[in-house]
C-alpha atoms as a PDB file:
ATOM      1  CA  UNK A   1     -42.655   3.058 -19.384  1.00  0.00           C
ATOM      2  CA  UNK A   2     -41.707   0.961 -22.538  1.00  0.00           C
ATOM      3  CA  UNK A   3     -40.669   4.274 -24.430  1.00  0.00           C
ATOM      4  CA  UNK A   4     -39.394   5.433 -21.385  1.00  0.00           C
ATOM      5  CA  UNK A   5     -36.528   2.359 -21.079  1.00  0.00           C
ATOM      6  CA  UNK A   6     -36.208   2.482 -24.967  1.00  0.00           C
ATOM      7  CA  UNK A   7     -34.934   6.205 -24.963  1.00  0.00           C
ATOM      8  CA  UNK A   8     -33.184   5.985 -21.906  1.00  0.00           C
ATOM      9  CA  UNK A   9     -31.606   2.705 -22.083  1.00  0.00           C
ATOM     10  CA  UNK A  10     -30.477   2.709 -25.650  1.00  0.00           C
ATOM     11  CA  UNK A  11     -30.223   5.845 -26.706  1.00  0.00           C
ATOM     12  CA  UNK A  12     -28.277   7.934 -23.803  1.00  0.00           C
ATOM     13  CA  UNK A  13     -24.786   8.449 -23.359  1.00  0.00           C
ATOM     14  CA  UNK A  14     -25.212   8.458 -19.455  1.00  0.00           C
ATOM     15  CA  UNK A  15     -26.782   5.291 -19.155  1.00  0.00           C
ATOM     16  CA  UNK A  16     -25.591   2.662 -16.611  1.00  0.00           C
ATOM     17  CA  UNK A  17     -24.389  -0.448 -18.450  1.00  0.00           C
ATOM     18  CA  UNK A  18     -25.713  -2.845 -15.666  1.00  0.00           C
ATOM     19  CA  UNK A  19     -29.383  -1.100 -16.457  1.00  0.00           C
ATOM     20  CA  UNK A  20     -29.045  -1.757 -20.245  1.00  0.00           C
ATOM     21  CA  UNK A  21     -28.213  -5.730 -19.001  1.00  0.00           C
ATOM     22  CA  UNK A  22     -31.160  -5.377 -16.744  1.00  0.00           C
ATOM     23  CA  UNK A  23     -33.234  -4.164 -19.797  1.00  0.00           C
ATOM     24  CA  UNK A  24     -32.105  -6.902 -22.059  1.00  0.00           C
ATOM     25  CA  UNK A  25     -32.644  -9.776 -19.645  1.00  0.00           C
ATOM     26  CA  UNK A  26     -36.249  -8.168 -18.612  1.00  0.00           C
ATOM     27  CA  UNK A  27     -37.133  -8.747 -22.563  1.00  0.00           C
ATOM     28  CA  UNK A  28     -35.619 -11.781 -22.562  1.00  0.00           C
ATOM     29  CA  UNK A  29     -37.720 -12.737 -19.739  1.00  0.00           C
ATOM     30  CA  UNK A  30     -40.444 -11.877 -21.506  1.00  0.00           C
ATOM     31  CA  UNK A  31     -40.241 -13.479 -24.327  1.00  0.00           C
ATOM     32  CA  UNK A  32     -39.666 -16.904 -22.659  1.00  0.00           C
ATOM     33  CA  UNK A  33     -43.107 -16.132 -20.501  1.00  0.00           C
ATOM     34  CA  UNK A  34     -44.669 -15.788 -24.201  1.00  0.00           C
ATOM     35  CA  UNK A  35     -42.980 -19.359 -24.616  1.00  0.00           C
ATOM     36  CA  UNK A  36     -43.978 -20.844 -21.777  1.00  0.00           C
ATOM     37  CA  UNK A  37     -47.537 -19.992 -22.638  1.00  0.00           C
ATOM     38  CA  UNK A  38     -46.963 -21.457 -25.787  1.00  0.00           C
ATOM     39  CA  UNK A  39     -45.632 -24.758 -24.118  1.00  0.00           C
ATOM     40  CA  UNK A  40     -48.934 -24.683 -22.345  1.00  0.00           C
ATOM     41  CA  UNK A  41     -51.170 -24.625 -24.796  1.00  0.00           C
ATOM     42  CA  UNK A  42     -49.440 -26.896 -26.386  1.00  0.00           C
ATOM     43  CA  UNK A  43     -49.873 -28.922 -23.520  1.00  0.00           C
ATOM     44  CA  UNK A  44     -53.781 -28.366 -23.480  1.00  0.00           C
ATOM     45  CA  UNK A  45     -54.008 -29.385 -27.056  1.00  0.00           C
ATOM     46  CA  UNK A  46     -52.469 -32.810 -26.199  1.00  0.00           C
ATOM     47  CA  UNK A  47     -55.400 -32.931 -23.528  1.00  0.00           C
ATOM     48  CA  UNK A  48     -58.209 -32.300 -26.393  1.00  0.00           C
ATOM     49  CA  UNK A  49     -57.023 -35.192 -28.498  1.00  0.00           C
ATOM     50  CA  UNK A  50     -60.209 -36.708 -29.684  1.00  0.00           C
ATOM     51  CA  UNK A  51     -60.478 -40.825 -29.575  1.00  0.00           C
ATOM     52  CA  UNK A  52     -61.001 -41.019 -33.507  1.00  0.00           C
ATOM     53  CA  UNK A  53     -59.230 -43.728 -34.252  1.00  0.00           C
ATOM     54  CA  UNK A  54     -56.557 -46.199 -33.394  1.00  0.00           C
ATOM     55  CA  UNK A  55     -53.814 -43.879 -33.917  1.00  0.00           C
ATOM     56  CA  UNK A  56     -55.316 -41.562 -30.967  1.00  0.00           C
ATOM     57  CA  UNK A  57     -52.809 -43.194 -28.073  1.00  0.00           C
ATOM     58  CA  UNK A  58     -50.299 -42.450 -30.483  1.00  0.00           C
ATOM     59  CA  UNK A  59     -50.763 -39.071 -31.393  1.00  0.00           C
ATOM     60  CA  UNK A  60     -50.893 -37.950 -27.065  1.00  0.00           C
ATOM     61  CA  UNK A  61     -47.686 -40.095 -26.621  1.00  0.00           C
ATOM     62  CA  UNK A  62     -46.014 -37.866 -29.383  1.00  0.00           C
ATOM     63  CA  UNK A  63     -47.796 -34.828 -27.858  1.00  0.00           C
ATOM     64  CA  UNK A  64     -46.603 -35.110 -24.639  1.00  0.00           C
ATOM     65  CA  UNK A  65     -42.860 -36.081 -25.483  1.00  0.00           C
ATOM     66  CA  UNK A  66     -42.948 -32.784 -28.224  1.00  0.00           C
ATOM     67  CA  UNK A  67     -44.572 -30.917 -24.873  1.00  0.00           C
ATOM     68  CA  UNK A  68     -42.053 -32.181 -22.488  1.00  0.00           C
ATOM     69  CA  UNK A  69     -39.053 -31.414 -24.658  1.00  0.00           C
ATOM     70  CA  UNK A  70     -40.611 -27.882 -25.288  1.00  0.00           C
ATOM     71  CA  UNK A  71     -41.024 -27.191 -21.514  1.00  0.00           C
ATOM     72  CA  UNK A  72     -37.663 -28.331 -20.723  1.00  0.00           C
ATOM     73  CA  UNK A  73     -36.268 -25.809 -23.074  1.00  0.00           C
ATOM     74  CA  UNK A  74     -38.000 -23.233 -22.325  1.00  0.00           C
ATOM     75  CA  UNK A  75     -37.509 -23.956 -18.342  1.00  0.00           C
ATOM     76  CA  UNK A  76     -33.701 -24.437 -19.112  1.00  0.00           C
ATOM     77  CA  UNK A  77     -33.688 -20.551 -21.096  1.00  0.00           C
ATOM     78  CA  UNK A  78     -35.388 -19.260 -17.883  1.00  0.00           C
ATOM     79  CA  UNK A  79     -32.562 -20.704 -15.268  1.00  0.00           C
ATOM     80  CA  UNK A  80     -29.882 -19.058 -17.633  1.00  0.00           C
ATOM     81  CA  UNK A  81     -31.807 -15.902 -17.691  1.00  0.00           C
ATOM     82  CA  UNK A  82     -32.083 -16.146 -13.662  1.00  0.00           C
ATOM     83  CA  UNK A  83     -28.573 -16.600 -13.661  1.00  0.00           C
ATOM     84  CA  UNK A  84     -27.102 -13.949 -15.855  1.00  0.00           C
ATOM     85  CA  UNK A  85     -29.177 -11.420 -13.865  1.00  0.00           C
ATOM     86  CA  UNK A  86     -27.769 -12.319 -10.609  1.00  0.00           C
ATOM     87  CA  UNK A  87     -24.530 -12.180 -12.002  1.00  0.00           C
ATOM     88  CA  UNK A  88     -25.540  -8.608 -12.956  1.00  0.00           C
ATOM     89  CA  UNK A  89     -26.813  -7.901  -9.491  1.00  0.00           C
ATOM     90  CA  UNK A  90     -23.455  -9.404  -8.100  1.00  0.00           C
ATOM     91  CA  UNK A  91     -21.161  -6.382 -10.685  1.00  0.00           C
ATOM     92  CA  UNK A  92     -23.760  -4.005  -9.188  1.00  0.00           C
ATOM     93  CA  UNK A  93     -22.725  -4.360  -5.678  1.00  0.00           C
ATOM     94  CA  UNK A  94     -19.200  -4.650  -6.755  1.00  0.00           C
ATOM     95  CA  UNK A  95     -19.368  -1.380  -8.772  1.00  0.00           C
ATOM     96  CA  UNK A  96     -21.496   0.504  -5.854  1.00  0.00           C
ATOM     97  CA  UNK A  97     -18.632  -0.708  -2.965  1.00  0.00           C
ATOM     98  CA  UNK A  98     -16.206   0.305  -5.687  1.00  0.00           C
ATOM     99  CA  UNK A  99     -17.369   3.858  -5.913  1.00  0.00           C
ATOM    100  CA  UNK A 100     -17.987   4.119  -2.111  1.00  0.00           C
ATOM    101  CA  UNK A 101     -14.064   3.286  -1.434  1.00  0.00           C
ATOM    102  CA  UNK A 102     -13.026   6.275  -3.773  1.00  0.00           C
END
């Protein structure tokens, strides 16, 4: 399917702008999932913090904050990415009425 969106999406002549948008925000998607995993983890490591020392208290408070500023980003790129494809859905149905009126 991959090499099937690559070669049609990119490479054609005939292919629907909205679809390339589509395409581009699907990746895009994607790649914040692969962040959001990475927030997580990153959340489980602050869980595993061994009580070594005094400094232990210290280094989950400045875990968590790092975690909470990562997962607020990342949540933030998601909402845009939400956004932009309905607004790509919304010059679909525009387009489509468009071409039924001709």
């Amino acid at each position: 399917m991959k090499k099937f969106l690559n070669f049609d999406l990119q490479r054609s002549s005939y292919a629907n702008p909205v679809l390339k948008e589509f395409a581009q925000l699907s990746l895009l998607k994607k790649i914040e999932s692969r962040k959001l995993l990475e927030v997580s983890e990153l959340g489980q490591r602050c869980y595993s913090i061994e009580k070594k020392d005094n400094r232990w208290l210290e280094q989950i408070s400045d875990c968590f904050e790092h975690y909470k500023v990562e997962l607020k980003r990342v949540g933030d790129m998601l909402k845009q990415a939400e956004f932009e494809m309905m607004q790509i859905e919304v010059k679909q149905l525009h387009s489509s009425k468009y071409r039924m009126n001709l």
